[in-house]
C-alpha atoms as a PDB file:
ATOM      1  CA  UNK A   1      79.564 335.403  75.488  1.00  0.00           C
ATOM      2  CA  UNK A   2      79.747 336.906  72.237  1.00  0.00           C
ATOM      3  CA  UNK A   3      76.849 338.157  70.854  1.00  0.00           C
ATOM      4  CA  UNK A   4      75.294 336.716  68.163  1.00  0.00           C
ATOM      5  CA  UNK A   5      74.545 339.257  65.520  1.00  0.00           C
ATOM      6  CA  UNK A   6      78.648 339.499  65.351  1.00  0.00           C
ATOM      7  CA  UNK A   7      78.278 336.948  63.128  1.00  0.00           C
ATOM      8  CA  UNK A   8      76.034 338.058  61.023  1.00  0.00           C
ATOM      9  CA  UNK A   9      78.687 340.442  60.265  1.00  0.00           C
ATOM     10  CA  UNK A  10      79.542 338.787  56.778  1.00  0.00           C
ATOM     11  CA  UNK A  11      82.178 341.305  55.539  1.00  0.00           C
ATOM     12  CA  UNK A  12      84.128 341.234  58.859  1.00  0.00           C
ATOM     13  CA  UNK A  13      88.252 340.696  58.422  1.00  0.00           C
ATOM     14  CA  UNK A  14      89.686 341.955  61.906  1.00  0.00           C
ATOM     15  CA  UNK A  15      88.146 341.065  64.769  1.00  0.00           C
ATOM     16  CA  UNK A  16      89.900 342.425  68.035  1.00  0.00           C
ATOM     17  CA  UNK A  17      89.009 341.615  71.132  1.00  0.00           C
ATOM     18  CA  UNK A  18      90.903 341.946  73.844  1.00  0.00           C
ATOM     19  CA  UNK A  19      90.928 342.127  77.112  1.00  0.00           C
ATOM     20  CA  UNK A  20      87.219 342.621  77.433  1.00  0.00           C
ATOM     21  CA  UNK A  21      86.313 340.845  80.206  1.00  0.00           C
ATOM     22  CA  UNK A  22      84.222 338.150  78.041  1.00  0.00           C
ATOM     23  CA  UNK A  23      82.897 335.347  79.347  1.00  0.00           C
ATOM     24  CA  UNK A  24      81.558 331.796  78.802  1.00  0.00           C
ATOM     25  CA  UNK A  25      82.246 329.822  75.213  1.00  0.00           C
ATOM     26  CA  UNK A  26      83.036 330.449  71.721  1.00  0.00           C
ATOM     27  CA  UNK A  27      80.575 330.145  68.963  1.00  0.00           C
ATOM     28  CA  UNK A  28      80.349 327.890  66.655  1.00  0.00           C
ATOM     29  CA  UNK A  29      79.380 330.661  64.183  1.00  0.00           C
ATOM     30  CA  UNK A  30      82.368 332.171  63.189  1.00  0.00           C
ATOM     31  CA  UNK A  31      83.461 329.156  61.202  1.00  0.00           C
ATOM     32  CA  UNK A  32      80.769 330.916  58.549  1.00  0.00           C
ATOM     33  CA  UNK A  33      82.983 334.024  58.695  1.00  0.00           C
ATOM     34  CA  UNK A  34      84.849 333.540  55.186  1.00  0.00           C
ATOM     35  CA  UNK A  35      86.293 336.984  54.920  1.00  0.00           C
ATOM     36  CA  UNK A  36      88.250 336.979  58.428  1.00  0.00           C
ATOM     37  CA  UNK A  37      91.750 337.312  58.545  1.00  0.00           C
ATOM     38  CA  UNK A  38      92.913 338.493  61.505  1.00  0.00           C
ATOM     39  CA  UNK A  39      90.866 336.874  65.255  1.00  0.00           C
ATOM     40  CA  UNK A  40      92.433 338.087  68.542  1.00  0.00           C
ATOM     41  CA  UNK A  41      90.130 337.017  71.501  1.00  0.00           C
ATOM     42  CA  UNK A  42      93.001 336.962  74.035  1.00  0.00           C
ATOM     43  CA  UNK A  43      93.035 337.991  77.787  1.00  0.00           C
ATOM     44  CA  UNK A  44      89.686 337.383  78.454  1.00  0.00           C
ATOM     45  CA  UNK A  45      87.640 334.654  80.551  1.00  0.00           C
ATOM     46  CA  UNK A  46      86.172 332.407  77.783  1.00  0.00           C
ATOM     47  CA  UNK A  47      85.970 328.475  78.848  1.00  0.00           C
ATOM     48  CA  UNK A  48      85.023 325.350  77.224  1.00  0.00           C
ATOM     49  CA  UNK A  49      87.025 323.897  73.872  1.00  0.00           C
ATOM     50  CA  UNK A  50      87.062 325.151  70.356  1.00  0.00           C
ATOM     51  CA  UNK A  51      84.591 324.545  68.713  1.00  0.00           C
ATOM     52  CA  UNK A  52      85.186 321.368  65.993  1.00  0.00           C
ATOM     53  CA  UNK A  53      83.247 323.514  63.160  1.00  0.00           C
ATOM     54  CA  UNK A  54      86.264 326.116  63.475  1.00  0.00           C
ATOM     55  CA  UNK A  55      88.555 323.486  61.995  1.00  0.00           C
ATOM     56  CA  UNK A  56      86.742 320.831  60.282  1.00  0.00           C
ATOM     57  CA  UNK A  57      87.125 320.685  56.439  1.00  0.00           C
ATOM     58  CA  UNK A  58      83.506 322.586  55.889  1.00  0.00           C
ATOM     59  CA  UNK A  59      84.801 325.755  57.392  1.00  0.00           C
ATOM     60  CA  UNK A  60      84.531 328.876  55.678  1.00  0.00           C
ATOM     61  CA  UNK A  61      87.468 330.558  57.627  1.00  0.00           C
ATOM     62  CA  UNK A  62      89.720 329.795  54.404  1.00  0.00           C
ATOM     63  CA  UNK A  63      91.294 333.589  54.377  1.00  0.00           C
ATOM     64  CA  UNK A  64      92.353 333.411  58.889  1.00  0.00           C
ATOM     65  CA  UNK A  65      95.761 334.034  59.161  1.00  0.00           C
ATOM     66  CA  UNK A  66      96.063 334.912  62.560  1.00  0.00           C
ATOM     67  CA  UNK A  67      94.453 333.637  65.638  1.00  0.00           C
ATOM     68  CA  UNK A  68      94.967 334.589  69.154  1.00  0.00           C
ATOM     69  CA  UNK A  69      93.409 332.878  71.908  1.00  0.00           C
ATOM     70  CA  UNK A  70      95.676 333.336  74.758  1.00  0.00           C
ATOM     71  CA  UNK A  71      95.259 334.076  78.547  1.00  0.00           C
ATOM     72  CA  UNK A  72      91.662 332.944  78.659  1.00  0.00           C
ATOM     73  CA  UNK A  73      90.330 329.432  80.567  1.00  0.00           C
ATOM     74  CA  UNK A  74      90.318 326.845  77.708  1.00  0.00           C
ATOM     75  CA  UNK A  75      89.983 323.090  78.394  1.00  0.00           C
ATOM     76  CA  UNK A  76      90.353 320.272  75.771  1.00  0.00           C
ATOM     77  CA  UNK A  77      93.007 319.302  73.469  1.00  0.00           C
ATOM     78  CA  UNK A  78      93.938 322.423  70.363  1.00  0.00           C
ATOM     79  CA  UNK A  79      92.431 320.887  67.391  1.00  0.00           C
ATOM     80  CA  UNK A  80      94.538 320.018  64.053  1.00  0.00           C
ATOM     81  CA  UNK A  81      94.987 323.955  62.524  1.00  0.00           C
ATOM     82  CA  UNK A  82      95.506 321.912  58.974  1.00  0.00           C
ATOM     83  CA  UNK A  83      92.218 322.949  57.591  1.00  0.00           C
ATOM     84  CA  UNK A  84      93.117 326.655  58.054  1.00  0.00           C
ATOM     85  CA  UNK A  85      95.001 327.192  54.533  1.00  0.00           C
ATOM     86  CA  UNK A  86      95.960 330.653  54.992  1.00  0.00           C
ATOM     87  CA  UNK A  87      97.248 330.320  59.066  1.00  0.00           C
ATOM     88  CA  UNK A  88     100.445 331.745  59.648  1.00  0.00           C
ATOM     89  CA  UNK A  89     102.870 329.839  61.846  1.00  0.00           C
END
C-alpha cells in the first residue's frame, strides 16, 4: 500500500506513480488532498474499489483534473466522477 504520511503531504499537486509494483488498496486519505491536480497510480497491483470518500460531495479533491488508474486489479462498479468539478473528460 501507500504509505500513510503521503497524505500528510498537504501541498501535494502531482502525484505519479507508476508502475511501482504497489500493492493492496487505496486510501481513503487522499480525498483530504485539496491541492491535487494531477493522480496517476496506473500499472501497478492495487485491488479492492475506490474508495466512496474519493467522490462523495465532502471531498476536498475539488482542483483533480486528471486521474489514472489503469492496468491495476480493481473490483466494484467506477463511482459517479460528478463530484470532481475540475475532472477533465
Amino acid at each position: 500500500p501507500l504509505p500513510p504520511e503521503l497524505f500528510e503531504l498537504t501541498e501535494l499537486a502531482v502525484l505519479y506513480l507508476d508502475h511501482n509494483w504497489f500493492t493492496g488498496t487505496l486510501s481513503a486519505d487522499m480525498a483530504n488532498l485539496d491541492q491535487l491536480v494531477y493522480v496517476s497510480l496506473d500499472s501497478n497491483f492495487f485491488t479492492g474499489t475506490l474508495p466512496n470518500q474519493w467522490f462523495a460531495p465532502s471531498n476536498k479533491l475539488h482542483t483533480l483534473s486528471v486521474l489514472w488508474l489503469d492496468h491495476n486489479d480493481f473490483t466494484g462498479t467506477i463511482p459517479d466522477l460528478g463530484t470532481l468539478a475540475a475532472m477533465e473528460s
